[in-house]
Protein backbone atom coordinates (compact mmCIF):
# COMPACT_ATOMS: atom_id res chain seq x y z
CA UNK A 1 87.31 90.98 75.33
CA UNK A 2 89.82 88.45 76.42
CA UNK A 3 91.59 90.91 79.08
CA UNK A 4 89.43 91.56 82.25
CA UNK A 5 87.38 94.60 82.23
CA UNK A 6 88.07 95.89 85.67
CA UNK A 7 91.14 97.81 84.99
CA UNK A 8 93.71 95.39 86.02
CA UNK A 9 97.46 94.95 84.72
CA UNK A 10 97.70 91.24 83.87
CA UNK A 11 101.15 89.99 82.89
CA UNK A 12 99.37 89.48 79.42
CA UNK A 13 98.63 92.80 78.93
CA UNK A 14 101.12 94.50 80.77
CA UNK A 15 102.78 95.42 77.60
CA UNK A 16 100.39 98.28 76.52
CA UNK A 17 100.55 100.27 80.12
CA UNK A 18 102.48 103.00 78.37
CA UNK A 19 101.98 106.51 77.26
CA UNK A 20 100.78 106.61 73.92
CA UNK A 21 103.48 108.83 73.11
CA UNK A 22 105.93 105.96 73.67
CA UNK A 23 104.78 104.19 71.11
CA UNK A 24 104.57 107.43 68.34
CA UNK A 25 108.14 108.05 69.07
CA UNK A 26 108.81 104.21 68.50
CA UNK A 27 107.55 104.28 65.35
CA UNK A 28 109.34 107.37 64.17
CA UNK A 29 112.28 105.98 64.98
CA UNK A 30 111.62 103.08 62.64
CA UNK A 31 110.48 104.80 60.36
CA UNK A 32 113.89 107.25 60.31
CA UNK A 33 116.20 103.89 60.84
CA UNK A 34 117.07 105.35 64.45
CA UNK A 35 117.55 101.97 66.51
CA UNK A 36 120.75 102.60 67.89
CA UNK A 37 121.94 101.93 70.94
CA UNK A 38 120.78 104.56 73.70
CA UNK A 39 121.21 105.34 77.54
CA UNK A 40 118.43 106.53 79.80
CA UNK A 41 118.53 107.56 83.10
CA UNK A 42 115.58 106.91 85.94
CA UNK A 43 116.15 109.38 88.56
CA UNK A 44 114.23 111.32 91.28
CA UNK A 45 114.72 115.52 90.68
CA UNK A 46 114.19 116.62 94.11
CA UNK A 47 113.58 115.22 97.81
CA UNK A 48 110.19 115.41 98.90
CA UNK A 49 109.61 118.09 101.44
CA UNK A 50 111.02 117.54 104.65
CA UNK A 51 113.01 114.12 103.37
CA UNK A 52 116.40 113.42 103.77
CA UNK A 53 117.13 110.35 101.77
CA UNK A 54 115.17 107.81 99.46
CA UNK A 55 115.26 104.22 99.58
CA UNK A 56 115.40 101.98 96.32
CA UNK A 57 112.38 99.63 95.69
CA UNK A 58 110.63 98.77 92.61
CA UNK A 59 113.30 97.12 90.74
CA UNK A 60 111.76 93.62 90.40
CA UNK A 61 108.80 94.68 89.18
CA UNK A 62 110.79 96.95 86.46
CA UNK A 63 112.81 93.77 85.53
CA UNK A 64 109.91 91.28 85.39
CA UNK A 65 108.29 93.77 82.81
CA UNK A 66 111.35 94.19 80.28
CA UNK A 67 112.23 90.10 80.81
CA UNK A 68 108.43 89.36 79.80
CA UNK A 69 107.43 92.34 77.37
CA UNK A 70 105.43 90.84 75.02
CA UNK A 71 102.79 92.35 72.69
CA UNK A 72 99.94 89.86 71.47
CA UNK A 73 97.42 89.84 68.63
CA UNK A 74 95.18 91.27 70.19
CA UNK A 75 96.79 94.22 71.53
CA UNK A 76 98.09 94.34 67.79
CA UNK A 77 94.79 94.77 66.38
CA UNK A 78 93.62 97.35 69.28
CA UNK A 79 96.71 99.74 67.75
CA UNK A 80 96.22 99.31 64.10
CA UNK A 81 92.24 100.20 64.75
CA UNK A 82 93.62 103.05 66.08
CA UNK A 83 94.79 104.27 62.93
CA UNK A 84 98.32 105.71 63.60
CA UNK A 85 100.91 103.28 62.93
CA UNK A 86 102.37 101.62 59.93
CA UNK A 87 102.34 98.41 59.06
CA UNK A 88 106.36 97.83 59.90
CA UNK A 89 105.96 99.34 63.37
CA UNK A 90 103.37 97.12 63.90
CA UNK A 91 105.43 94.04 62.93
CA UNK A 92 108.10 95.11 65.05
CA UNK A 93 105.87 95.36 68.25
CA UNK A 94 104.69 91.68 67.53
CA UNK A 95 108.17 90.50 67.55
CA UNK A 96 109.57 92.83 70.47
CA UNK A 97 111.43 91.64 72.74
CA UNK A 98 113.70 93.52 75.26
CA UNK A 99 117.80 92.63 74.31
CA UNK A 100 119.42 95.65 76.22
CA UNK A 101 121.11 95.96 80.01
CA UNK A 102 120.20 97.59 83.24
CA UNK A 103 122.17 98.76 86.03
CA UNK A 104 120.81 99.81 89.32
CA UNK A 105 120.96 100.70 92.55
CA UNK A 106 120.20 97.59 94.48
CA UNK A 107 116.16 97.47 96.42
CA UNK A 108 116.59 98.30 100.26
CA UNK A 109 119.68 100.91 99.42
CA UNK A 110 119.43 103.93 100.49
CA UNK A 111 119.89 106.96 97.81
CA UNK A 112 119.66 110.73 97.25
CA UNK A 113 118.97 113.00 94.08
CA UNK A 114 120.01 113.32 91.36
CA UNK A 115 121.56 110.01 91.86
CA UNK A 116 120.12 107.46 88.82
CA UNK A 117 118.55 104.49 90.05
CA UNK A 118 118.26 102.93 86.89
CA UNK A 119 120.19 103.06 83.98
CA UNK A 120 119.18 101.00 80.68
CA UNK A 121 121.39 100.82 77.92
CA UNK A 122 119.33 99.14 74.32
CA UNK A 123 118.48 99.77 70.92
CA UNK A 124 116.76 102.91 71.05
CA UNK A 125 113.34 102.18 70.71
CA UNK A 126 113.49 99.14 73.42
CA UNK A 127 114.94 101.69 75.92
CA UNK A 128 112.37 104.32 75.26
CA UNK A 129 109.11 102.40 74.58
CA UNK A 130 109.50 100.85 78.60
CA UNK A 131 109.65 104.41 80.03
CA UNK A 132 106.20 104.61 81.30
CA UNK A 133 106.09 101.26 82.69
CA UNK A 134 109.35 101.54 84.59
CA UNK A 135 108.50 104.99 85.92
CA UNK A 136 105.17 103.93 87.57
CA UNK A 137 107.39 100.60 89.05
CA UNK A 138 109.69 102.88 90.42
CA UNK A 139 108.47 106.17 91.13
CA UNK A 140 105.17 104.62 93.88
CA UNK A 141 107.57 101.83 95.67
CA UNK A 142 110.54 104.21 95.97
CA UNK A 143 107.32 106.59 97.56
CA UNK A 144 106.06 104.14 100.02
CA UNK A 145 109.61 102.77 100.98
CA UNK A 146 111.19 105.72 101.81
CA UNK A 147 108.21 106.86 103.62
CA UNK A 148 108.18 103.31 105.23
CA UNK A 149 111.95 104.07 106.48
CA UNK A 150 110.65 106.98 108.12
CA UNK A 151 107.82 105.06 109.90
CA UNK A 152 110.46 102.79 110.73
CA UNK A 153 112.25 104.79 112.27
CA UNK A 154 110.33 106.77 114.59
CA UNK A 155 109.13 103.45 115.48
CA UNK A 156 112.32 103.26 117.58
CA UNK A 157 112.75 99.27 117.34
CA UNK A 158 108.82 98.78 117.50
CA UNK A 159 107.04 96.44 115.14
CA UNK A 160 105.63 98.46 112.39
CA UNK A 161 102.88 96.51 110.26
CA UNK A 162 101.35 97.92 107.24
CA UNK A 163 97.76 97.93 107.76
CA UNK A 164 97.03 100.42 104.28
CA UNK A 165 95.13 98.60 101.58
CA UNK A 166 91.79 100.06 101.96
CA UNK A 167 92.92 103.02 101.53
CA UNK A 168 95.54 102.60 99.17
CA UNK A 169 95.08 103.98 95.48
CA UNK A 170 93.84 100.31 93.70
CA UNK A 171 94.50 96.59 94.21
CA UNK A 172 98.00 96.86 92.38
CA UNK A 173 99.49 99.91 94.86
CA UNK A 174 98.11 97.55 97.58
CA UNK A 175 100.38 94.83 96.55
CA UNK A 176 103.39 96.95 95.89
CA UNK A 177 102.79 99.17 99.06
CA UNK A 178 103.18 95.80 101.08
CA UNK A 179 106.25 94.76 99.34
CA UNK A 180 108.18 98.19 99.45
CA UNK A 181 107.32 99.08 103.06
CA UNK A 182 108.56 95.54 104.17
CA UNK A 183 111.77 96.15 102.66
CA UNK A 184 111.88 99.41 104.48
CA UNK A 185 111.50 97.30 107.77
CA UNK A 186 108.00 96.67 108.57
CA UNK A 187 107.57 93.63 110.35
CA UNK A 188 104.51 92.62 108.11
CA UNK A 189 101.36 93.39 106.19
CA UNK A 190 97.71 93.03 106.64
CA UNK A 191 97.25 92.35 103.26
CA UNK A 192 96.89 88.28 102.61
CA UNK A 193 97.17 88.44 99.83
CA UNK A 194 100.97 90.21 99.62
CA UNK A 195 101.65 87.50 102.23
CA UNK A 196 100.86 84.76 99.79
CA UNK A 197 102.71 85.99 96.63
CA UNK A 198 105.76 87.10 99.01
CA UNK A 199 106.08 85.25 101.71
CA UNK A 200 105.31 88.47 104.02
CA UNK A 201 103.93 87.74 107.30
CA UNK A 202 100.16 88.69 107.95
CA UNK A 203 99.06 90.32 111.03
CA UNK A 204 95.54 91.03 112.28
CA UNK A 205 93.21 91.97 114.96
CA UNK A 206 89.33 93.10 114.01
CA UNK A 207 87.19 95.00 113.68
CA UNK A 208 84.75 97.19 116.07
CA UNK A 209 81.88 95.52 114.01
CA UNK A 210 82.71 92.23 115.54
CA UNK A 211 82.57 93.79 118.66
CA UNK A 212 79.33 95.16 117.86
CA UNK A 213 77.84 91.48 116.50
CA UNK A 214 77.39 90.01 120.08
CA UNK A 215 75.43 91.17 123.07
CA UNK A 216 78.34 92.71 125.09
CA UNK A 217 82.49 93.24 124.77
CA UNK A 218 82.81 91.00 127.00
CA UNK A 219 81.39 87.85 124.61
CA UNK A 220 82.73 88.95 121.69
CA UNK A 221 86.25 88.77 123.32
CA UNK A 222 85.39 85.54 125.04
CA UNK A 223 84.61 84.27 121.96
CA UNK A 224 87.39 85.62 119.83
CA UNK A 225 89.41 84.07 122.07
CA UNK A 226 87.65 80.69 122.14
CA UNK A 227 88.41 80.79 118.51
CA UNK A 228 91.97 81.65 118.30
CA UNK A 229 93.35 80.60 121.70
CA UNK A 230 97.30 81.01 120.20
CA UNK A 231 96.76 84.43 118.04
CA UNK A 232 94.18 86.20 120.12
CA UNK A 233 94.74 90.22 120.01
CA UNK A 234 91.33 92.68 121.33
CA UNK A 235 90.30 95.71 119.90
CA UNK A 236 89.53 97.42 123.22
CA UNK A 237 88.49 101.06 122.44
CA UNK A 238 84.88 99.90 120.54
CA UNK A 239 83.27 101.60 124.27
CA UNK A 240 85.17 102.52 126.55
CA UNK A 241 88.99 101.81 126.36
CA UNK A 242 89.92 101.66 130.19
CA UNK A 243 86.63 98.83 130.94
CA UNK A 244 87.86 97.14 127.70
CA UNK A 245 90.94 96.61 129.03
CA UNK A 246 90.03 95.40 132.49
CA UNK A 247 87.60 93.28 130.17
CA UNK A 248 90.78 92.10 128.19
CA UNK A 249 91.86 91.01 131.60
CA UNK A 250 88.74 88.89 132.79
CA UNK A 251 89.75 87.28 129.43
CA UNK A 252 93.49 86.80 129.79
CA UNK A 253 93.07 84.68 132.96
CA UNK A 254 90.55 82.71 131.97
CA UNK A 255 92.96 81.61 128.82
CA UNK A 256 95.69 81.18 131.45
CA UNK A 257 93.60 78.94 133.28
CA UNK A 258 93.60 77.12 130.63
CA UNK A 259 96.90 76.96 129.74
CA UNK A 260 96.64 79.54 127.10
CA UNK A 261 98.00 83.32 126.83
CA UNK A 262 96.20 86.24 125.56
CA UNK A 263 98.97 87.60 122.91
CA UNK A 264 97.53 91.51 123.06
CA UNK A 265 95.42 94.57 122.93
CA UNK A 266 94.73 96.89 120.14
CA UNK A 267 93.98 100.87 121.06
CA UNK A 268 92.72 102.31 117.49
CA UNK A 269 91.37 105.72 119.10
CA UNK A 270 91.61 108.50 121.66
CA UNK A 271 94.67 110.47 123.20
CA UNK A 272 96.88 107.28 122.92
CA UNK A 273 99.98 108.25 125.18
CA UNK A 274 98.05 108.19 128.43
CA UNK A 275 95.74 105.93 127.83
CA UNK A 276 98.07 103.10 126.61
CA UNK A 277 99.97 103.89 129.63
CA UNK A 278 96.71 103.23 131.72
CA UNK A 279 96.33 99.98 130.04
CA UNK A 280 99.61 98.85 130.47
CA UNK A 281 99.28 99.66 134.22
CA UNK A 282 95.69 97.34 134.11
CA UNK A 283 97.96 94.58 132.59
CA UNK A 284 100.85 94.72 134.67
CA UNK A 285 99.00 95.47 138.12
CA UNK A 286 97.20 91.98 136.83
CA UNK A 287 100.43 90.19 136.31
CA UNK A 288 99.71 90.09 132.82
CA UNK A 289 102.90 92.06 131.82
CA UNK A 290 103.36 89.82 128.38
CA UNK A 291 100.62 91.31 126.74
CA UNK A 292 101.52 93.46 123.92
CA UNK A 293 99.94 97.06 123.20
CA UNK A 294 99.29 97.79 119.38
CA UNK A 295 98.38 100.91 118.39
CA UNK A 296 97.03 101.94 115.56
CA UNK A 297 94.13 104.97 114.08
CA UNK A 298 95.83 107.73 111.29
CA UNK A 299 99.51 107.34 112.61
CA UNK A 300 102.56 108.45 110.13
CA UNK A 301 105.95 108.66 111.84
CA UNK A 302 105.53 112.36 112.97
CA UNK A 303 102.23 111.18 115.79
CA UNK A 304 104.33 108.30 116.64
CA UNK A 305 107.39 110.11 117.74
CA UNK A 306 104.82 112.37 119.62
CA UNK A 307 103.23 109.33 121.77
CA UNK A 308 106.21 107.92 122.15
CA UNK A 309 108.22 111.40 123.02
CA UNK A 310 105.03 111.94 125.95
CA UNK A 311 105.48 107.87 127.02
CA UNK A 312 102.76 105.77 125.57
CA UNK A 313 103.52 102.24 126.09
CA UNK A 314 103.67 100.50 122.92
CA UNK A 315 104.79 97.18 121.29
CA UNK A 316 103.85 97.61 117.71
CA UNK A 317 102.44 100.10 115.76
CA UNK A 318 99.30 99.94 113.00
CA UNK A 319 99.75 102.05 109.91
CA UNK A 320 97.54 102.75 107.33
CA UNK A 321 96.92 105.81 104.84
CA UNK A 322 99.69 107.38 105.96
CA UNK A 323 101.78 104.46 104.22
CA UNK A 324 100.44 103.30 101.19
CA UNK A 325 99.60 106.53 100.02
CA UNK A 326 102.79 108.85 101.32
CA UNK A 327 100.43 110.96 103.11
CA UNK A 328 102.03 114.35 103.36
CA UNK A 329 104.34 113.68 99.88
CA UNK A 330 101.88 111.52 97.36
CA UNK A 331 104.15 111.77 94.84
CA UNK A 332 107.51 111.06 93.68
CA UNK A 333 109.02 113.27 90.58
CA UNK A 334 111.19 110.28 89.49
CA UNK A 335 111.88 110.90 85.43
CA UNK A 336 113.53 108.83 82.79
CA UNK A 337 115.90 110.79 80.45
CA UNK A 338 118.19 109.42 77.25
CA UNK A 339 121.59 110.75 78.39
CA UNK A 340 123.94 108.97 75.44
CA UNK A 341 123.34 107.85 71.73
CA UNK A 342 125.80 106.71 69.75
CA UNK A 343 126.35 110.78 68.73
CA UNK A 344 127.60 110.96 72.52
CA UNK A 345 126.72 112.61 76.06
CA UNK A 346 122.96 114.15 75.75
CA UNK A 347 121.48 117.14 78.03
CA UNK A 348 118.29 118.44 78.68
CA UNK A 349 118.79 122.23 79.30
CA UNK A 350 115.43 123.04 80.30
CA UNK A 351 115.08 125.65 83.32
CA UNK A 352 115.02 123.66 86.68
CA UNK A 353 115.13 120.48 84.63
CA UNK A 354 118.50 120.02 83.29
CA UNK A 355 119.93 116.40 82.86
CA UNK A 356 123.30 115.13 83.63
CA UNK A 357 124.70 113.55 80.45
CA UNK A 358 126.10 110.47 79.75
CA UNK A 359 126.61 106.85 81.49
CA UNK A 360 126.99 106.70 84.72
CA UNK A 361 128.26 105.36 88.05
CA UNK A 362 128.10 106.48 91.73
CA UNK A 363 129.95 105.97 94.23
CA UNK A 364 129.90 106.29 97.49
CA UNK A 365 132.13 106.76 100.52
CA UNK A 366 130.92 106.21 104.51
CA UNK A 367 131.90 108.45 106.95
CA UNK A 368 131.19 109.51 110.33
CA UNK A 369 128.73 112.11 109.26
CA UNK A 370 126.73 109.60 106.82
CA UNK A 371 127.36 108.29 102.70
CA UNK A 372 129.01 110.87 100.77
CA UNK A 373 127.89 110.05 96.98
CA UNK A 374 129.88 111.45 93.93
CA UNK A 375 128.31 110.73 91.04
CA UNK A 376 130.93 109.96 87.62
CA UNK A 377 131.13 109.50 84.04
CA UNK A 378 130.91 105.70 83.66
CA UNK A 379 134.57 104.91 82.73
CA UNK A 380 136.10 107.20 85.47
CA UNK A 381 138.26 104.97 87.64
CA UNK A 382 136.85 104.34 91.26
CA UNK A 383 137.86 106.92 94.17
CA UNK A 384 139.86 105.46 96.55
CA UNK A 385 137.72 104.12 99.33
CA UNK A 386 134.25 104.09 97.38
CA UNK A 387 131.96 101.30 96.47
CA UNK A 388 130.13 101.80 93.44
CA UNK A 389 126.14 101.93 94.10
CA UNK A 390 124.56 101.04 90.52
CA UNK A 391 125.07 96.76 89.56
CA UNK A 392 124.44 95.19 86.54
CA UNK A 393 121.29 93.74 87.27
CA UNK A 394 120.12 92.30 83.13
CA UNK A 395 122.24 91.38 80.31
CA UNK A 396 120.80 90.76 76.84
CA UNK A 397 117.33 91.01 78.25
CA UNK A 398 117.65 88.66 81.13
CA UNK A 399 117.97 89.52 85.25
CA UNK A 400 121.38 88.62 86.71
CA UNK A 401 121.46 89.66 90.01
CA UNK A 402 118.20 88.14 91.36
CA UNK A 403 117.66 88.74 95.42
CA UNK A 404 115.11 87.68 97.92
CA UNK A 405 112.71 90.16 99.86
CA UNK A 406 115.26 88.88 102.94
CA UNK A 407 117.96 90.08 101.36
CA UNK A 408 116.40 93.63 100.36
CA UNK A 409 115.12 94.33 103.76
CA UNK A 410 118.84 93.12 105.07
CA UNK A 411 120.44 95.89 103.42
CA UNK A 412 118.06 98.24 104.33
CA UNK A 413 118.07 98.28 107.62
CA UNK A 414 121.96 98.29 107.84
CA UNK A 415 121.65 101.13 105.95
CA UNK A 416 119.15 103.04 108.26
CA UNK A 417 121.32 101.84 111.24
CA UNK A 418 124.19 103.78 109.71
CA UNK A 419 122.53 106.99 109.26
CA UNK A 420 123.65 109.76 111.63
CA UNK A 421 120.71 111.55 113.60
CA UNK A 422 121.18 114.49 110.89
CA UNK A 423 119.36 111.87 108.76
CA UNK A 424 117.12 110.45 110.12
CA UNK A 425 115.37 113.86 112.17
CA UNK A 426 111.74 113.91 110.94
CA UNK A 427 111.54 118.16 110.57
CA UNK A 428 115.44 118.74 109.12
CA UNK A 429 117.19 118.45 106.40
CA UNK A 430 120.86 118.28 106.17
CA UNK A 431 122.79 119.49 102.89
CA UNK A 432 122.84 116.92 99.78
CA UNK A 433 125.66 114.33 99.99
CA UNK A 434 125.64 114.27 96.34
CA UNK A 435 128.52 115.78 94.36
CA UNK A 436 129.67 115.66 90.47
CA UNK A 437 133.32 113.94 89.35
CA UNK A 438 135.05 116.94 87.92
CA UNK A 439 135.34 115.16 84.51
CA UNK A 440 131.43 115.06 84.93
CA UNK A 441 130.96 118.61 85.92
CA UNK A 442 133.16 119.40 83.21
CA UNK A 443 131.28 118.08 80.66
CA UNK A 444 127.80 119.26 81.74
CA UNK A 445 129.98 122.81 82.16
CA UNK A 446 130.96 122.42 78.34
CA UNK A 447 127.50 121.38 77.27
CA UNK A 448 125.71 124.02 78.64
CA UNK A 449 128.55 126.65 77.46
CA UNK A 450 127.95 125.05 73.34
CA UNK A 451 124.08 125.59 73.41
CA UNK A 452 124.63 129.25 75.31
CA UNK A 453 127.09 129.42 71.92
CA UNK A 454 124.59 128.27 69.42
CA UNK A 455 121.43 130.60 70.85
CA UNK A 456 123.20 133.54 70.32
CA UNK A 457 122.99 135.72 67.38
């Protein structure tokens, strides 16, 4: 086979990770002349338990897939083997390329259900054969970001670095779950490469089986920092925390001495509030009150507003599994809807999983008690004092609005700084910002009221 067998999405065969229903649909559609233009909606049902906002990441990815969709020979001969699809819809595919628009709430915003994050507007089968692909861009960075804000925040101003991809859920989450949580403000990633591909900065430390490789602590942290004399942090708990600190110590001066400075410490284990604050006291009663405490060992935001609510003494904080796989909510209901066709407004009526119809924009308006989003029928005029939230972001196929990782994490954490506390508490959750336009609510209203009509006998 010319595609690698190891289960990775290449950009050359990124075009068949897609439900197969996608494409049985697509060819109906040919086959019943049904290419007209068609909106769908990407949104997010419900908050995650105990959540009181998402944040908006994934939208590169999502654009670099429709700008490059491209479906090869070989894929082409993989689908007719399978024996489904006719000849024409198999012509189409090899000529496919995506024409339509996007609009979307920008990467680093912050948003709430049932706001839609993305909104493409095509031919019919361009908009609906991309579902799957745009779902699984969206759905896992939106995830790990907004879960990354959270981190963030209980942080309280603390470097947070993203030390998840052994544990994440394959070598393409590990990528992604760098990217998103650095847009949610951590200050880097241990994964190299996410550092290469996106210019994120790396951070690490080692490992307790380095410790373990030379005769005593001691060497191994004499040696470490032999070896990295500007970049030198010690993983002290491999023993005994407390003696590998006053190690950490014998080590510190001896760099000074030689015009050198030991940068930190890393505690990965124990009950970290008191005994960070005993190491701290071993590094200030030294007058080595520059070196930095990282901790790190299962933390999510909830254990790191404990230690720092019962006064651990921390610079930074490690984060792992909690992170990059959204720990205590591992999954995002994000769905993708059509809501217009050229027959008008659509709904889904389905109990607990009715749609809002029609194209759409939402605005929002600040005030002192947080955003307050209404979400409108596309050609409603603005509210006075609201900014709209979804940009055009592709015309005709091609990205428009193009933005660096910078930029992303920028908005971001302006946006977290403007949260009230009723936001950002980890255990409640205030009421939904989110409200319908009255022309909006109307039409759902009258939607809902002609299907009740046409059920009954």
């Amino acid at each position: 086979m010319t595609y690698p067998a190891f289960g990775f999405v290449t950009p050359r065969n990124m075009a068949l990770l897609m439900d197969l229903y996608e494409l049985v649909m697509a060819d109906s559609y040919l086959r019943e002349d049904m290419n007209e233009p068609a909106t769908f909606d990407l949104f997010v049902r419900t908050l995650p338990p105990r959540r009181s906002f998402l944040v908006s990441a994934g939208l590169e990815a999502a654009l670099h897939y429709l700008e490059h969709f491209h479906v090869d020979d070989e894929m082409i001969a993989y689908l007719r083997g399978l024996g489904q699809f006719s000849d024409a819809f198999l012509d189409y595919l090899r000529r496919f390329r995506f024409t339509g628009e996007v609009w979307a709430i920008p990467e680093g915003e912050i948003f709430f259900p049932p706001e839609p994050v993305l909104e493409v507007i095509g031919p019919r089968i361009e908009a609906q054969i991309v579902e799957t692909f745009l779902l699984n861009a969206v759905n896992y960075q939106v995830m790990v970001a907004s879960k990354g804000a959270r981190v963030v925040l209980a942080a309280r101003e603390r470097g947070v670095v993203d030390f998840s991809p052994r544990r994440d859920h394959g070598a393409d989450a590990a990528m992604k779950a760098a990217r998103a949580s650095y847009i949610a403000g951590c200050v880097g990633t241990s994964n190299v490469l996410a550092g290469m591909e996106y210019g994120i900065p790396v951070y690490g430390t080692m490992a307790h089986s380095y410790i373990m490789s030379f005769p005593d602590e001691l060497s191994a942290f004499r040696a470490f920092a032999r070896d990295y004399p500007t970049n030198a942090i010690l993983l002290i708990d491999t023993y005994d925390t407390i003696q590998g600190a006053r190690h950490a110590v014998i080590v510190a001066q001896e760099m000074a001495a030689r015009g050198e400075q030991l940068r930190g410490v890393r505690i990965d284990s124990g009950d970290l509030a008191p005994v960070s604050r005993q190491v701290r006291e071993i590094f200030d009663s030294a007058g080595l009150p520059d070196v930095q405490i990282l901790l790190s060992g299962d933390l999510d935001e909830y254990r790191i507003a404990e230690v720092l609510a019962r006064g651990a003494a921390a610079n930074a904080f490690g984060v792992g599994t909690a992170l990059g796989t959204s720990e205590d909510a591992p999954t995002m209901g994000g769905v993708y809807k059509i809501v217009e066709d050229r027959h008008g407004p659509k709904i889904k009526l389905s109990t607990g999983k009715a749609t809002l119809p029609g194209r759409k924009q939402v605005w929002r308006r600040q005030t002192s008690g947080g955003p307050r989003d209404t979400i409108a029928l596309e050609h409603e005029a603005a509210p006075r004092g609201c900014e709209p939230l979804l940009v055009n972001v592709m015309a005709q196929g091609r990205a428009v609005r193009p933005e660096s990782l910078q930029e992303m994490r920028a908005r971001c954490r302006a946006r977290l700084g403007a949260l009230p506390q009723a936001f950002t508490d980890l255990q409640t959750v205030p009421p939904s910002p989110v409200g319908l336009s009255r022309e909006l609510e109307a039409l759902q209203g009258a939607m809902f009221q002609k299907n009740e009509t046409r059920r009954r006998p």
